[in-house]
N, C-alpha and C. Protein backbone atom coordinates (compact mmCIF):
# COMPACT_ATOMS: atom_id res chain seq x y z
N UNK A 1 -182.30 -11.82 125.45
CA UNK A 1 -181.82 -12.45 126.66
C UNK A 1 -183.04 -12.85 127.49
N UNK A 2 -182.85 -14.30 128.53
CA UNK A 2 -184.14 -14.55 128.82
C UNK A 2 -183.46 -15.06 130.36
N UNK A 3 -184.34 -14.85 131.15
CA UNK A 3 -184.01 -15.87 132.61
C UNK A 3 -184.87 -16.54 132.98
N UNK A 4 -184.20 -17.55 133.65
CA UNK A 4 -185.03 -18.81 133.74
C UNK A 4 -185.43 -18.71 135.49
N UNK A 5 -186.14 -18.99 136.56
CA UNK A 5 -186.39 -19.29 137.64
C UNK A 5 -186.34 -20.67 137.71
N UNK A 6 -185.98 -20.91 139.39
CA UNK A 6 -186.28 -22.04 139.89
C UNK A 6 -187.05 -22.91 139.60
N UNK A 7 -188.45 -22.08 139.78
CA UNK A 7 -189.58 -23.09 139.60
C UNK A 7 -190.19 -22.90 138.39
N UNK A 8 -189.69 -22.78 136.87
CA UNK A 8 -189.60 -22.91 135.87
C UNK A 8 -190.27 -21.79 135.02
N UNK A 9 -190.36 -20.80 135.58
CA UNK A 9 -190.79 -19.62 135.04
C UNK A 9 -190.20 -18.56 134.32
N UNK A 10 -189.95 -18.16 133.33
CA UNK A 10 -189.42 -17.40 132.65
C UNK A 10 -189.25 -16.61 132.25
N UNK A 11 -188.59 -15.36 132.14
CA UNK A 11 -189.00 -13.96 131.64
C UNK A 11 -188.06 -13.22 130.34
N UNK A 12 -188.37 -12.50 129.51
CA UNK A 12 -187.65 -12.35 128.33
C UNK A 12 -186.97 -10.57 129.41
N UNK A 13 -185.50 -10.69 128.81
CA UNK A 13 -184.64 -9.13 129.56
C UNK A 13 -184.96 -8.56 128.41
N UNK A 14 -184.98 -6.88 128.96
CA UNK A 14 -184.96 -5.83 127.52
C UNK A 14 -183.85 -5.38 127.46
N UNK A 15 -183.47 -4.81 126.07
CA UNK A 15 -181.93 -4.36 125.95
C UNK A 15 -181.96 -2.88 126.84
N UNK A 16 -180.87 -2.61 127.52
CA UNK A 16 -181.44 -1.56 128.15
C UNK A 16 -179.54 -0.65 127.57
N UNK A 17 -179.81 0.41 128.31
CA UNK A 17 -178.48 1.08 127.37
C UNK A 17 -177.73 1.31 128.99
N UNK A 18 -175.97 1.52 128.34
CA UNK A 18 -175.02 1.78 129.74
C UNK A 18 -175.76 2.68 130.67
N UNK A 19 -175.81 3.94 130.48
CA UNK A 19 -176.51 4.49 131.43
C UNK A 19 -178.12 4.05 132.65
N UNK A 20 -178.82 3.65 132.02
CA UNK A 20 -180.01 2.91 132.55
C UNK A 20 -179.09 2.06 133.52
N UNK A 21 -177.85 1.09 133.10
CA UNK A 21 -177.49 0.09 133.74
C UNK A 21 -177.02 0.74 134.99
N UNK A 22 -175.92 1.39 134.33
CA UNK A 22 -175.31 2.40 135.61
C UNK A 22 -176.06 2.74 136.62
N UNK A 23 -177.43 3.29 136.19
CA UNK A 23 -178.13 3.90 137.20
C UNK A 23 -179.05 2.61 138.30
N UNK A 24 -179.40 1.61 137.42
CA UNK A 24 -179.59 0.89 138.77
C UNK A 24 -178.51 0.15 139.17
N UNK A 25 -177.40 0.21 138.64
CA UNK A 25 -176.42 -0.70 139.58
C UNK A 25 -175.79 0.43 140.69
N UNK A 26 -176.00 1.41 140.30
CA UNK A 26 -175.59 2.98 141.46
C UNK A 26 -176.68 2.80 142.60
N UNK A 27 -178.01 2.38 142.27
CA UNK A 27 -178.93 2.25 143.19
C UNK A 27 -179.48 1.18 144.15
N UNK A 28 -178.29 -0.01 144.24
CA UNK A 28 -178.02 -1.20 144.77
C UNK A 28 -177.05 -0.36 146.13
N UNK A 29 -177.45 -0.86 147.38
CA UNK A 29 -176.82 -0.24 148.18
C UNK A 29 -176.35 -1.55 149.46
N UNK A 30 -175.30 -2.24 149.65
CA UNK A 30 -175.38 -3.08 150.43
C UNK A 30 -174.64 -3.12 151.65
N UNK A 31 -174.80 -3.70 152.72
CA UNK A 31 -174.12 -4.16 153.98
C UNK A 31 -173.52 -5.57 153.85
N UNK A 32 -172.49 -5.30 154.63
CA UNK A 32 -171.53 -6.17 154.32
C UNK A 32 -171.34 -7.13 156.12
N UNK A 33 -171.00 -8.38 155.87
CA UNK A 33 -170.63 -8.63 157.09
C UNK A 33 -169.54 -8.59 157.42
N UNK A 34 -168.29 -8.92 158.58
CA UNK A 34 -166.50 -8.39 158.54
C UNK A 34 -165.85 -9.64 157.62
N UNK A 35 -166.62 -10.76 157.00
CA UNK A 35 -166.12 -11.46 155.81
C UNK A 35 -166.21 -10.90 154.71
N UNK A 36 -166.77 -9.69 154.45
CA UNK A 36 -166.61 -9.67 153.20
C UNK A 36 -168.35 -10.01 152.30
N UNK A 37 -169.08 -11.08 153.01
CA UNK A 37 -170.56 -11.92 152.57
C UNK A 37 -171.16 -10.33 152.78
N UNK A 38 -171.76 -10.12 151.94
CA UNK A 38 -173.18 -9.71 151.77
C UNK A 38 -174.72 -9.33 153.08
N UNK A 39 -174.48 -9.14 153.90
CA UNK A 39 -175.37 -9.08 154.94
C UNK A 39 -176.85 -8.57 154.33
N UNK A 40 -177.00 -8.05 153.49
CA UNK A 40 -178.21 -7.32 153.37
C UNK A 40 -178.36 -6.24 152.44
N UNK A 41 -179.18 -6.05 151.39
CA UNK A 41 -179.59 -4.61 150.26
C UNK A 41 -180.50 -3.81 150.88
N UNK A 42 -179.70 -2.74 151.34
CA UNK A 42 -181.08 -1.40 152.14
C UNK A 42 -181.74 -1.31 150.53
N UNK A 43 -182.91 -0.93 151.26
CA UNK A 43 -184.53 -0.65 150.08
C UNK A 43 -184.87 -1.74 148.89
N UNK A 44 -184.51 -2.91 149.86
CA UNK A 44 -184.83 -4.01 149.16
C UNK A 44 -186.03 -3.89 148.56
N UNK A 45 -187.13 -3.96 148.68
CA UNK A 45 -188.18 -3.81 147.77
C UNK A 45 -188.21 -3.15 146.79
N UNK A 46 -187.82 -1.88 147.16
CA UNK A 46 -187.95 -0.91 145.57
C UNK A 46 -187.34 -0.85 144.99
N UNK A 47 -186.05 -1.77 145.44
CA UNK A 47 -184.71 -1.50 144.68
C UNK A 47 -184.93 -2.57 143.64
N UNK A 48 -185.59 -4.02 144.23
CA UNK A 48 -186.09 -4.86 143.55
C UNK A 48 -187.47 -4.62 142.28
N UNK A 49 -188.07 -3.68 142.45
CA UNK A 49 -189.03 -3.13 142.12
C UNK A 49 -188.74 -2.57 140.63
N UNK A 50 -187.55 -1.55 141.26
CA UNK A 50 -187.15 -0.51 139.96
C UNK A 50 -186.44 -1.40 138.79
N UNK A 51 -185.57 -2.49 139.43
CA UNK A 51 -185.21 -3.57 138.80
C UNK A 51 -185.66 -4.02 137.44
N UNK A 52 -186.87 -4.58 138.25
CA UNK A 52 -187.69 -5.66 137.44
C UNK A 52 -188.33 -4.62 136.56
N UNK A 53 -189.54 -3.49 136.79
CA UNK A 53 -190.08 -2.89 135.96
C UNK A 53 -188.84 -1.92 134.89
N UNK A 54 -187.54 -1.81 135.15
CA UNK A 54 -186.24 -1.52 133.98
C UNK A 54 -186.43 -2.58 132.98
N UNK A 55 -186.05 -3.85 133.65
CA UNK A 55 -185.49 -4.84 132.57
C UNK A 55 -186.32 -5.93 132.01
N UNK A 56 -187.38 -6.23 132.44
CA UNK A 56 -188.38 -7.06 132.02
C UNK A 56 -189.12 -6.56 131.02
N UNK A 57 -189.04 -7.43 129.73
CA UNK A 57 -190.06 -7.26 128.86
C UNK A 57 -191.33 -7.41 128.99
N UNK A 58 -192.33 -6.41 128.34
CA UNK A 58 -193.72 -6.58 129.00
C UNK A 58 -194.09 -5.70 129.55
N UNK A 59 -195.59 -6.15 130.04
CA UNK A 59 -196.41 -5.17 130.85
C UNK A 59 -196.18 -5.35 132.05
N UNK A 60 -195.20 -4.63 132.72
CA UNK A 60 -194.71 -4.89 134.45
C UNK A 60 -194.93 -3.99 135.29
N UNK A 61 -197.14 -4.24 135.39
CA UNK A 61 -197.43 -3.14 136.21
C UNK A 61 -197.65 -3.67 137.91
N UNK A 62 -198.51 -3.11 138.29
CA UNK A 62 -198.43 -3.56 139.79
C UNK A 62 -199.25 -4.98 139.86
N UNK A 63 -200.43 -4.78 138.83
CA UNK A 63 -200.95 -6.33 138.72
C UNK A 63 -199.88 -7.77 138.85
N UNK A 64 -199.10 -7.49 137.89
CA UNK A 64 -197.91 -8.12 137.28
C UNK A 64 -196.78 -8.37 138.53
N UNK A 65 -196.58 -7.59 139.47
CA UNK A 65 -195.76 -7.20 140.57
C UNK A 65 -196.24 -7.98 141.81
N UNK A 66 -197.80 -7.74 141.93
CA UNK A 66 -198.19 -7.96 142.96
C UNK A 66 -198.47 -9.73 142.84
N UNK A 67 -198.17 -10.40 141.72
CA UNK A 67 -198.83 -11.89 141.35
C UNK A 67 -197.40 -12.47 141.69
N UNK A 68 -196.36 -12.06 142.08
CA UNK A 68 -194.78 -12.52 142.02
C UNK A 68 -194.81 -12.44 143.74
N UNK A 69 -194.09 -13.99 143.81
CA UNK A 69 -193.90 -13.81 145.78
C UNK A 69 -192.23 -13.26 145.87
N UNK A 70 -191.93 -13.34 146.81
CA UNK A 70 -191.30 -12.60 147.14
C UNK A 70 -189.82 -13.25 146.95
N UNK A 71 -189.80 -14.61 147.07
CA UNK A 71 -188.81 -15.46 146.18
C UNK A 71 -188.59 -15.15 144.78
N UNK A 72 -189.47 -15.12 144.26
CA UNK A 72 -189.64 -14.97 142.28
C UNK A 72 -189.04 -13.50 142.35
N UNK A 73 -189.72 -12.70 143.27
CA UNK A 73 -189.00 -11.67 143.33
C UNK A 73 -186.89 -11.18 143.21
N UNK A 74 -186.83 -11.90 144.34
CA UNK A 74 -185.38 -11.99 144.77
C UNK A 74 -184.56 -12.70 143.62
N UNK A 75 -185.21 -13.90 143.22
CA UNK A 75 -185.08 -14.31 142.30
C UNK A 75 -184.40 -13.61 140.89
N UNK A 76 -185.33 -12.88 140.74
CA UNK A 76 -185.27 -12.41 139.20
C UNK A 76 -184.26 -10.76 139.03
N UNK A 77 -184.19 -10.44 140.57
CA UNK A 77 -183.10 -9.25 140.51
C UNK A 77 -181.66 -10.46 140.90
N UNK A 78 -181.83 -11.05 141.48
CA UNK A 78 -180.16 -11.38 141.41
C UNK A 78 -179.92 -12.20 140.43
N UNK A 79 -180.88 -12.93 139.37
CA UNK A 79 -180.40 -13.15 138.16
C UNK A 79 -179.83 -11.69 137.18
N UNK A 80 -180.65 -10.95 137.46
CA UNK A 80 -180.47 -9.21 136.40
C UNK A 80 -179.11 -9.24 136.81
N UNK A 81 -178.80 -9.45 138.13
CA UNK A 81 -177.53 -8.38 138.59
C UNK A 81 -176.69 -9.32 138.19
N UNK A 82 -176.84 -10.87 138.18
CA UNK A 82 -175.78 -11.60 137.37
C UNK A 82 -175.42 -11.37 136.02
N UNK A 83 -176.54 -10.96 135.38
CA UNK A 83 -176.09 -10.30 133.88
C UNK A 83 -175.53 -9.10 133.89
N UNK A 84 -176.19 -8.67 134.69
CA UNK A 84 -175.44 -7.02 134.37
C UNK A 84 -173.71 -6.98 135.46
N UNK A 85 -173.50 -7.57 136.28
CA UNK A 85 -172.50 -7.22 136.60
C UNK A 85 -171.56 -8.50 136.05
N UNK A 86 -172.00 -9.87 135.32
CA UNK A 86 -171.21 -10.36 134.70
C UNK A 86 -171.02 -10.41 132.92
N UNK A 87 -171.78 -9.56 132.87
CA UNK A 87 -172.02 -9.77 131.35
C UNK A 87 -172.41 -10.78 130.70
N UNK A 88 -172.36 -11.33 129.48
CA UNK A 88 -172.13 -12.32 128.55
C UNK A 88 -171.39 -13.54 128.85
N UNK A 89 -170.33 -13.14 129.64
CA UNK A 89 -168.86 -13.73 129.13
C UNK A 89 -168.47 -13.49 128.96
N UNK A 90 -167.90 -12.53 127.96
CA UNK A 90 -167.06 -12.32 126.93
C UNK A 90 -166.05 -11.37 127.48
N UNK A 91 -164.81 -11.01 127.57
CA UNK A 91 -164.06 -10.76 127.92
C UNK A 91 -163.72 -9.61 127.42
N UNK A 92 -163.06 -8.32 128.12
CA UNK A 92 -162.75 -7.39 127.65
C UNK A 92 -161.90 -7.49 127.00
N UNK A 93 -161.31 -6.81 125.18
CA UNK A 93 -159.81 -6.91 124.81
C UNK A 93 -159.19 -5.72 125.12
């Protein structure tokens, strides 16, 4: 599995197992506004952090961390969380 960015940058996902998933989707913590929208992820950074160094293939040390702005950042966890909380596609039978 691979995601693509905006500005054409790309990263290969690692297979990661249910539990791993579980545990960072348990560690997503959000505020909500009285619609229902999304207001905000408390511990945005590290939450983004633990993210990327889970599921990114590669060497995803702080070098690697610290060369990503903060868009590429945001970026590349709410693509993860599109995979992981939508899957494939494929439909449960």
């Amino acid at each position: 599995m691979e995601i693509k960015l905006k500005g054409g940058k790309s990263f290969k996902v690692k297979s990661i197992s249910i539990d791993e998933r579980d545990s960072l989707l348990d560690g997503v913590d959000y505020n909500y506004n009285e619609d229902g929208s999304v207001q905000q992820v408390k511990m945005m950074h590290s939450t983004m952090t633990k993210w990327i160094r889970t599921c990114l293939d590669g060497n995803i040390d702080d070098e690697f961390l610290g060369k990503l702005s903060l868009e590429d950042r945001t970026q590349i966890f709410t693509e993860l969380q599109n995979k992981f909380f939508l899957g494939e596609g494929k439909a449960s039978k």
